[in-house]
PDB file of N, CA and C in Angstrom:
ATOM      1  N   UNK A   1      86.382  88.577  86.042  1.00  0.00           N
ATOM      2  CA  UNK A   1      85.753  89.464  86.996  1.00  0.00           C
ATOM      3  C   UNK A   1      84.667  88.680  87.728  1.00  0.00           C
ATOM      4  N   UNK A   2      84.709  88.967  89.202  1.00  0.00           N
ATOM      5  CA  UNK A   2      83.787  87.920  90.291  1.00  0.00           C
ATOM      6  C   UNK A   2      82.374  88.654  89.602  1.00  0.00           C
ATOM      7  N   UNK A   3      81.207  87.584  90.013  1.00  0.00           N
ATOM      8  CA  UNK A   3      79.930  88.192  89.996  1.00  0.00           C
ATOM      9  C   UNK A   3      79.744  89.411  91.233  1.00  0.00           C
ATOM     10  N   UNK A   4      79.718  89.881  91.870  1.00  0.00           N
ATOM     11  CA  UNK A   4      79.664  90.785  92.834  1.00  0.00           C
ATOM     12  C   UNK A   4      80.527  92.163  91.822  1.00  0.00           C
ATOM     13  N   UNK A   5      81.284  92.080  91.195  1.00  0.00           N
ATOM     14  CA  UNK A   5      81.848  93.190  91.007  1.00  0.00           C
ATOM     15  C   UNK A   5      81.269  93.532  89.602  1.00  0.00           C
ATOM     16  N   UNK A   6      80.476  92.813  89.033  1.00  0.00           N
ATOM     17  CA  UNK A   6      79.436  92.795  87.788  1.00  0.00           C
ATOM     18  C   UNK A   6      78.307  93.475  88.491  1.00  0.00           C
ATOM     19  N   UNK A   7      78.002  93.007  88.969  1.00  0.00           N
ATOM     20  CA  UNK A   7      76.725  93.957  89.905  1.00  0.00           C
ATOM     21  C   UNK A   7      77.494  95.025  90.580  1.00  0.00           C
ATOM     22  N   UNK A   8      78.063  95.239  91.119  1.00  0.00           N
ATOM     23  CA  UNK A   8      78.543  96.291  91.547  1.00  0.00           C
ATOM     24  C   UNK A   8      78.668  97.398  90.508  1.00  0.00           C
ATOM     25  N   UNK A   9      79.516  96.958  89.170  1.00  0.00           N
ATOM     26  CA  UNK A   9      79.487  98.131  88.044  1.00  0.00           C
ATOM     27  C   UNK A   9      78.112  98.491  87.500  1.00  0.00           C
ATOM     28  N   UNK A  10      77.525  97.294  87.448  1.00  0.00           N
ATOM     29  CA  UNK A  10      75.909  97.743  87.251  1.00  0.00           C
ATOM     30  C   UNK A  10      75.325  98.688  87.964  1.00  0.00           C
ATOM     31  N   UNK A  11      75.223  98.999  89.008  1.00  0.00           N
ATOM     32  CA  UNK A  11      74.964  99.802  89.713  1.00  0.00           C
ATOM     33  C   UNK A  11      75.580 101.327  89.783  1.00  0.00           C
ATOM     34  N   UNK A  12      77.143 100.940  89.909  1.00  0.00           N
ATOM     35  CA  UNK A  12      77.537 101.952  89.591  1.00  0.00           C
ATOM     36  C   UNK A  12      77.291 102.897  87.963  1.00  0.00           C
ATOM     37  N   UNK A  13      77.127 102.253  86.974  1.00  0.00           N
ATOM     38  CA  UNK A  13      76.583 102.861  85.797  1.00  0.00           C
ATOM     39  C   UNK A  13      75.270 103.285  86.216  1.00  0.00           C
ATOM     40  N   UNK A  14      74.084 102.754  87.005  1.00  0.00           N
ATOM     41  CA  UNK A  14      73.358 103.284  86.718  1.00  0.00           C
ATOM     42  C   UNK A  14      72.928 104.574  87.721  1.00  0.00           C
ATOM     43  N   UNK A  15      73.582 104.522  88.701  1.00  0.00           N
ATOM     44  CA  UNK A  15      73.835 105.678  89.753  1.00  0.00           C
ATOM     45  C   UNK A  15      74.174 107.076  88.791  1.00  0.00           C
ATOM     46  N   UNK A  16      75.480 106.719  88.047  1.00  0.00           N
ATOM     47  CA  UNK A  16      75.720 107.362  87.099  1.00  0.00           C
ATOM     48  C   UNK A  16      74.740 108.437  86.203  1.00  0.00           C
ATOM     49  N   UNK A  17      73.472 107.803  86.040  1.00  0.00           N
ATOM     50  CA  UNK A  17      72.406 108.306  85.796  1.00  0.00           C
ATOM     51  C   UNK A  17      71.455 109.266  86.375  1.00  0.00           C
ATOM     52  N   UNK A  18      71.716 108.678  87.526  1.00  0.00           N
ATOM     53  CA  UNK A  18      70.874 109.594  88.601  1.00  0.00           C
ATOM     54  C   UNK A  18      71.385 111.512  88.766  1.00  0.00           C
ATOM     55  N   UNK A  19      70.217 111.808  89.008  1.00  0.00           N
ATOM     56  CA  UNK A  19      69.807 113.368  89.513  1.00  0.00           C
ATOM     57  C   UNK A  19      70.902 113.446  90.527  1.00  0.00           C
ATOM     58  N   UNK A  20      71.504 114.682  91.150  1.00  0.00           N
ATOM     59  CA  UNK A  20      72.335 114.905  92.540  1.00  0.00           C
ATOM     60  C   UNK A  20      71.280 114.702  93.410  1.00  0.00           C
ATOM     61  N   UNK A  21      70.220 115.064  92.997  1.00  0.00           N
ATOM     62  CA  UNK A  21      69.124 114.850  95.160  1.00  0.00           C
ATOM     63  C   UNK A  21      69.134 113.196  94.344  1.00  0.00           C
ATOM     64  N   UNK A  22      68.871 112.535  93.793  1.00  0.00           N
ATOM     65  CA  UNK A  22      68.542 111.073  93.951  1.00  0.00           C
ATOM     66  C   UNK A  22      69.874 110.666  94.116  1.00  0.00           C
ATOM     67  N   UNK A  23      70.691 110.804  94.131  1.00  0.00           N
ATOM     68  CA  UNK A  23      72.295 110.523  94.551  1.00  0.00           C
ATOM     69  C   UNK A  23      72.366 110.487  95.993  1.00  0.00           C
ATOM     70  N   UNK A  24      72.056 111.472  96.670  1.00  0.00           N
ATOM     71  CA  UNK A  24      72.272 112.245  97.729  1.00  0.00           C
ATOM     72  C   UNK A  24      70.933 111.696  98.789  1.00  0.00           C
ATOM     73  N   UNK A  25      69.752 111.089  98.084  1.00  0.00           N
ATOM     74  CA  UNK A  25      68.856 109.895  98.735  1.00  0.00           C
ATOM     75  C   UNK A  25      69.405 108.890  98.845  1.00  0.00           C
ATOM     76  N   UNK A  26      70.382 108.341  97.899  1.00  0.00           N
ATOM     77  CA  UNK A  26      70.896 106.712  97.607  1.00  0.00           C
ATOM     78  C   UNK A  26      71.830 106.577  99.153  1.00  0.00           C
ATOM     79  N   UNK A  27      72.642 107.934  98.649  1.00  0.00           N
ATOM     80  CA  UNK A  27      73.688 107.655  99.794  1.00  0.00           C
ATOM     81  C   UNK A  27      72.984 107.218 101.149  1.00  0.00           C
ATOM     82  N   UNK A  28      72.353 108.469 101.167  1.00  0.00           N
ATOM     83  CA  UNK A  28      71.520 108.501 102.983  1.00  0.00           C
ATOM     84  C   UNK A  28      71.154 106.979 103.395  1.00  0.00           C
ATOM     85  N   UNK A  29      69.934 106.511 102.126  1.00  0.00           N
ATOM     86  CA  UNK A  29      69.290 104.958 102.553  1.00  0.00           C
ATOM     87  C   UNK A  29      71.143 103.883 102.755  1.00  0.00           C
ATOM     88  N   UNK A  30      72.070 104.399 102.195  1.00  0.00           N
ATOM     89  CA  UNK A  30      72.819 103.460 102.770  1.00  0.00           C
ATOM     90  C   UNK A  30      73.322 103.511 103.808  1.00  0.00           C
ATOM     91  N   UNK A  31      73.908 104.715 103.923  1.00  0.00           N
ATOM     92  CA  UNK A  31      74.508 105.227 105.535  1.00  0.00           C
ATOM     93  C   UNK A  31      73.341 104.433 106.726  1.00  0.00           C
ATOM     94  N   UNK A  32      72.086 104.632 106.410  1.00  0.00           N
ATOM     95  CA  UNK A  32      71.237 104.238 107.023  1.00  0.00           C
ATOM     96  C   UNK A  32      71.316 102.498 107.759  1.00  0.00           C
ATOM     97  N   UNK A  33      71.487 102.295 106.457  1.00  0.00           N
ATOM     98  CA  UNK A  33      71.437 100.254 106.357  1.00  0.00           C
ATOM     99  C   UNK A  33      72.902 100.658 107.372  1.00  0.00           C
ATOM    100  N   UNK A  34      74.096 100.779 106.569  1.00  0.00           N
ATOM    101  CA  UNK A  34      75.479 100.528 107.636  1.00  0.00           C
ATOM    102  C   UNK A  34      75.050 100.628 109.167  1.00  0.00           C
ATOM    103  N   UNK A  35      74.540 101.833 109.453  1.00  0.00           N
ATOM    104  CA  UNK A  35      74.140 102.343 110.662  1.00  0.00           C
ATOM    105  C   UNK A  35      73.427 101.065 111.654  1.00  0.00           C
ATOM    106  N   UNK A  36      72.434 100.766 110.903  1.00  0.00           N
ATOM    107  CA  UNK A  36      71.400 100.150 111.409  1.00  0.00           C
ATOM    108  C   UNK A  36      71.448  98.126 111.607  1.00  0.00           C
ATOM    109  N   UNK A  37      72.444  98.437 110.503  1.00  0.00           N
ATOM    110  CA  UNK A  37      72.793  96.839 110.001  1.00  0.00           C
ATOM    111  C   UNK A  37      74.090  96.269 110.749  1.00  0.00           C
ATOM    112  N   UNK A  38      74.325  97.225 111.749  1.00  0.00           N
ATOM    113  CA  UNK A  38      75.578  97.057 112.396  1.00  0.00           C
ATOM    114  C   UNK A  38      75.630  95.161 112.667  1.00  0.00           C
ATOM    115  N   UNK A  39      76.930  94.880 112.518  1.00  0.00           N
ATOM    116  CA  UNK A  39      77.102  93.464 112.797  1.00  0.00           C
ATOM    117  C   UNK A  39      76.797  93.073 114.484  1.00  0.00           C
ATOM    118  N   UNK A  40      76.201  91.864 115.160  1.00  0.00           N
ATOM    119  CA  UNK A  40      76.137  91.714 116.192  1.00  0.00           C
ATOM    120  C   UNK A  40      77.288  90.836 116.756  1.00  0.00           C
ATOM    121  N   UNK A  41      77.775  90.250 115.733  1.00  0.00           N
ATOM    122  CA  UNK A  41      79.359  89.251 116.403  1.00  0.00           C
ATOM    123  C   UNK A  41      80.458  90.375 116.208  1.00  0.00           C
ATOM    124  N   UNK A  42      81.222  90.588 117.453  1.00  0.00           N
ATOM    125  CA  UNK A  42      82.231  91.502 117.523  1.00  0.00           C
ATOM    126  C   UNK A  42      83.238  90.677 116.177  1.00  0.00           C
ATOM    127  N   UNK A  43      84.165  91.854 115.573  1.00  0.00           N
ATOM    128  CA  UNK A  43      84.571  91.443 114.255  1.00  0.00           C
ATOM    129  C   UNK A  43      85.974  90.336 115.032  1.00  0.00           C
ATOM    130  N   UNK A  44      86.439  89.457 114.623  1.00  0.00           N
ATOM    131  CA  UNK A  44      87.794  88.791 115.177  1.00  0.00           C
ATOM    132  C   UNK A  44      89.097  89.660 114.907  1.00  0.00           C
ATOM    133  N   UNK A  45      89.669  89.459 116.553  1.00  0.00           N
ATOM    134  CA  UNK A  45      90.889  90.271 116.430  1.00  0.00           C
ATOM    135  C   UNK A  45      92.246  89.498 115.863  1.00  0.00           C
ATOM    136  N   UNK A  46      93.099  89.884 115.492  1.00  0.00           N
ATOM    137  CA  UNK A  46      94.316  88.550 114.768  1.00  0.00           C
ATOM    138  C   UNK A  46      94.720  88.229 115.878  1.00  0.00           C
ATOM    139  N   UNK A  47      94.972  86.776 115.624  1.00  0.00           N
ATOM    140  CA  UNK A  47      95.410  86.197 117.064  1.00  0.00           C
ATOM    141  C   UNK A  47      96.797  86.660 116.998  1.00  0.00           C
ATOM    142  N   UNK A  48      97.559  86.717 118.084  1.00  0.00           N
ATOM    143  CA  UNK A  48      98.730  87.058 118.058  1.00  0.00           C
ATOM    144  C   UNK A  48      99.880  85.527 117.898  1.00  0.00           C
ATOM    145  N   UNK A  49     100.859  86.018 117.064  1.00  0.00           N
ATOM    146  CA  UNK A  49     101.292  84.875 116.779  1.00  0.00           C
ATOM    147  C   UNK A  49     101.032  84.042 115.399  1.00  0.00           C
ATOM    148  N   UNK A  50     100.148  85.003 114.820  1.00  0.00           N
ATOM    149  CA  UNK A  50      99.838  84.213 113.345  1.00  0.00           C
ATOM    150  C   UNK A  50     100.666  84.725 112.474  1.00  0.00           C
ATOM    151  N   UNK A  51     101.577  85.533 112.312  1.00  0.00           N
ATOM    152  CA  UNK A  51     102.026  85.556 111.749  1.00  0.00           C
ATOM    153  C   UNK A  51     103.916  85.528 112.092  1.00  0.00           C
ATOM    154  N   UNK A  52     104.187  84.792 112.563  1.00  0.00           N
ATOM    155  CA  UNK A  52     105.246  84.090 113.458  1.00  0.00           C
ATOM    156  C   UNK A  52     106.715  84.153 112.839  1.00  0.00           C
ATOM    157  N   UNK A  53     107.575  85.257 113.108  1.00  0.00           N
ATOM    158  CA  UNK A  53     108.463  85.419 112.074  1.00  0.00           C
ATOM    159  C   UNK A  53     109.847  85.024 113.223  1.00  0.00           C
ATOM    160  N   UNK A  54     109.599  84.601 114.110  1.00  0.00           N
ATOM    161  CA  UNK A  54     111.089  84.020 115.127  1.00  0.00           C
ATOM    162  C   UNK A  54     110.961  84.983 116.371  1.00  0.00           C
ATOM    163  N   UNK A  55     110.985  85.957 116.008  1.00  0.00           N
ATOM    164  CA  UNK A  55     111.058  87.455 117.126  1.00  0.00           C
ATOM    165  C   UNK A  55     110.118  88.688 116.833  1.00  0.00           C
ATOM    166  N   UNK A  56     110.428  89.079 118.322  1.00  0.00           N
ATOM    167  CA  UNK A  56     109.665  90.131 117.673  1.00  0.00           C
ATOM    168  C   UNK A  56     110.127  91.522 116.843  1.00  0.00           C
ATOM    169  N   UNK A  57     109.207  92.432 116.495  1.00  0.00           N
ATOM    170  CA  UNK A  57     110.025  93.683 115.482  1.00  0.00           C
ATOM    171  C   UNK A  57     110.648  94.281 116.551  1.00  0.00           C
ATOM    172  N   UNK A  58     112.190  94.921 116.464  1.00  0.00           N
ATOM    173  CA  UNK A  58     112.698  95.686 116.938  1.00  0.00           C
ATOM    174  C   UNK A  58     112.461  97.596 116.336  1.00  0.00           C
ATOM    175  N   UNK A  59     113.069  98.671 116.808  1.00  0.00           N
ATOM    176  CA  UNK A  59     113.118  99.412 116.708  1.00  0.00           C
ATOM    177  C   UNK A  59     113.827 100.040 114.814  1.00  0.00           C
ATOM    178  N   UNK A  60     115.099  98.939 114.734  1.00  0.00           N
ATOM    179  CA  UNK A  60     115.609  98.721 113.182  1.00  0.00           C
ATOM    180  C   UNK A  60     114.547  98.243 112.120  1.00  0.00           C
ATOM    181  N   UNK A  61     113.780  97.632 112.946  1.00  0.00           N
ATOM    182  CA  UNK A  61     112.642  96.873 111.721  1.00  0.00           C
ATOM    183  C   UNK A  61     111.886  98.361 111.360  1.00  0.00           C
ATOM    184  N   UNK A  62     111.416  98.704 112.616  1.00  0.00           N
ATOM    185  CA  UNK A  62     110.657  99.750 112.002  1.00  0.00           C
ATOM    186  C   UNK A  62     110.972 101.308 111.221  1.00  0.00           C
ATOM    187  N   UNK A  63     112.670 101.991 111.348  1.00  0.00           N
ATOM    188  CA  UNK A  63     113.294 102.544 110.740  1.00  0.00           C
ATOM    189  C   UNK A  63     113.371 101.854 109.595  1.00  0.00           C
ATOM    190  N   UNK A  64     113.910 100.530 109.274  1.00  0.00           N
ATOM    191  CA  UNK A  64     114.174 100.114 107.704  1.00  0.00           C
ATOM    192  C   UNK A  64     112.955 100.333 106.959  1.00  0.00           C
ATOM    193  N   UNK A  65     111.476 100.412 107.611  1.00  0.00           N
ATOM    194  CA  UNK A  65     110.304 100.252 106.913  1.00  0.00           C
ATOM    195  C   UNK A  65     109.511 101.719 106.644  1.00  0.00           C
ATOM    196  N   UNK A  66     110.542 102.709 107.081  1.00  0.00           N
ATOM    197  CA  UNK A  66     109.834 103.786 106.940  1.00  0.00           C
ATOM    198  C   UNK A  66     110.223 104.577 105.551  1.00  0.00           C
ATOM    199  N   UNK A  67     108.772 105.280 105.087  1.00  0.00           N
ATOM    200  CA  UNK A  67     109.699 105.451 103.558  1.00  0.00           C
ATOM    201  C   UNK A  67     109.739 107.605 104.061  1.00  0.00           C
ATOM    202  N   UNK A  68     110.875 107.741 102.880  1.00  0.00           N
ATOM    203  CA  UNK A  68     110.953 108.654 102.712  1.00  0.00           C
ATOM    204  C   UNK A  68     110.768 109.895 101.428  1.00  0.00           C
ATOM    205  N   UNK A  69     110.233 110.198 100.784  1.00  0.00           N
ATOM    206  CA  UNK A  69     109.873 110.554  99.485  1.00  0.00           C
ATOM    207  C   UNK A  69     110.606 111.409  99.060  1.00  0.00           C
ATOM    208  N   UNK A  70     111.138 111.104  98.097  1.00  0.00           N
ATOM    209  CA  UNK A  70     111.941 112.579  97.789  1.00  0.00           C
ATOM    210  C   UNK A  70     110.657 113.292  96.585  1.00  0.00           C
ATOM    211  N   UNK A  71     111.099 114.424  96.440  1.00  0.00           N
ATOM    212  CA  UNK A  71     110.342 116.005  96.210  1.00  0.00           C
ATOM    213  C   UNK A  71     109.720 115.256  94.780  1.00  0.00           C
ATOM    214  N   UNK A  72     110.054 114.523  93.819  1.00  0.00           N
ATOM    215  CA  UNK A  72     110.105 114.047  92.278  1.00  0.00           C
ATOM    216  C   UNK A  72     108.085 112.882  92.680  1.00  0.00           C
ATOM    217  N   UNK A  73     108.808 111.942  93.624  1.00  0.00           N
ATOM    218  CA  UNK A  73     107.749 111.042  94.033  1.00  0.00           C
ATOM    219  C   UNK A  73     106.803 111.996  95.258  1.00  0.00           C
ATOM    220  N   UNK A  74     107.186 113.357  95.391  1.00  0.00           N
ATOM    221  CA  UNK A  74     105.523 113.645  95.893  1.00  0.00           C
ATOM    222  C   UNK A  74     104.606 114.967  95.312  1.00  0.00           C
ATOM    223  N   UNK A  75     105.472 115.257  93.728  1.00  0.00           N
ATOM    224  CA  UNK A  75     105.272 115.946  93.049  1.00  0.00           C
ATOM    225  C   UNK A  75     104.503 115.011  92.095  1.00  0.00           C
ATOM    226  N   UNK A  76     104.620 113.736  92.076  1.00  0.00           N
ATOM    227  CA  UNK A  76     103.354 112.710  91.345  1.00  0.00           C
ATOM    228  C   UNK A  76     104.402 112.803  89.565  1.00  0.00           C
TER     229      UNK A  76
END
């Protein structure tokens, strides 16, 4: 397990702890940071072409890739 996800459970255990209004503060101060902490370099778009398979997808590519569930797999 990476260090980041050690701290991360740390945190999450100790959130765990917390009151619902100190929960419900935690969240806010983060929404806050996201909000505020917005990135200033626009994020990179995929270049086109990186992933270079001969052609492009046709209309069959995207029928073969569509799923369909029967009643068993959406009854879980």
């Amino acid at each position: 397990m990476s260090t980041d996800n050690l701290v991360i459970g740390k945190i999450i255990e100790q959130v765990s702890h917390l009151s619902i209004h100190d929960r419900v503060l935690l969240s806010q101060q983060l929404v806050e940071q996201l909000v505020t902490n917005k990135p200033t370099e626009p994020c990179p778009l995929w270049r086109y072409g990186i992933f270079s398979v001969g052609r492009l997808s046709n209309e069959d590519d995207f029928q073969l890739a569509e799923w369909y569930p029967t009643n068993e797999e959406l009854d879980g």
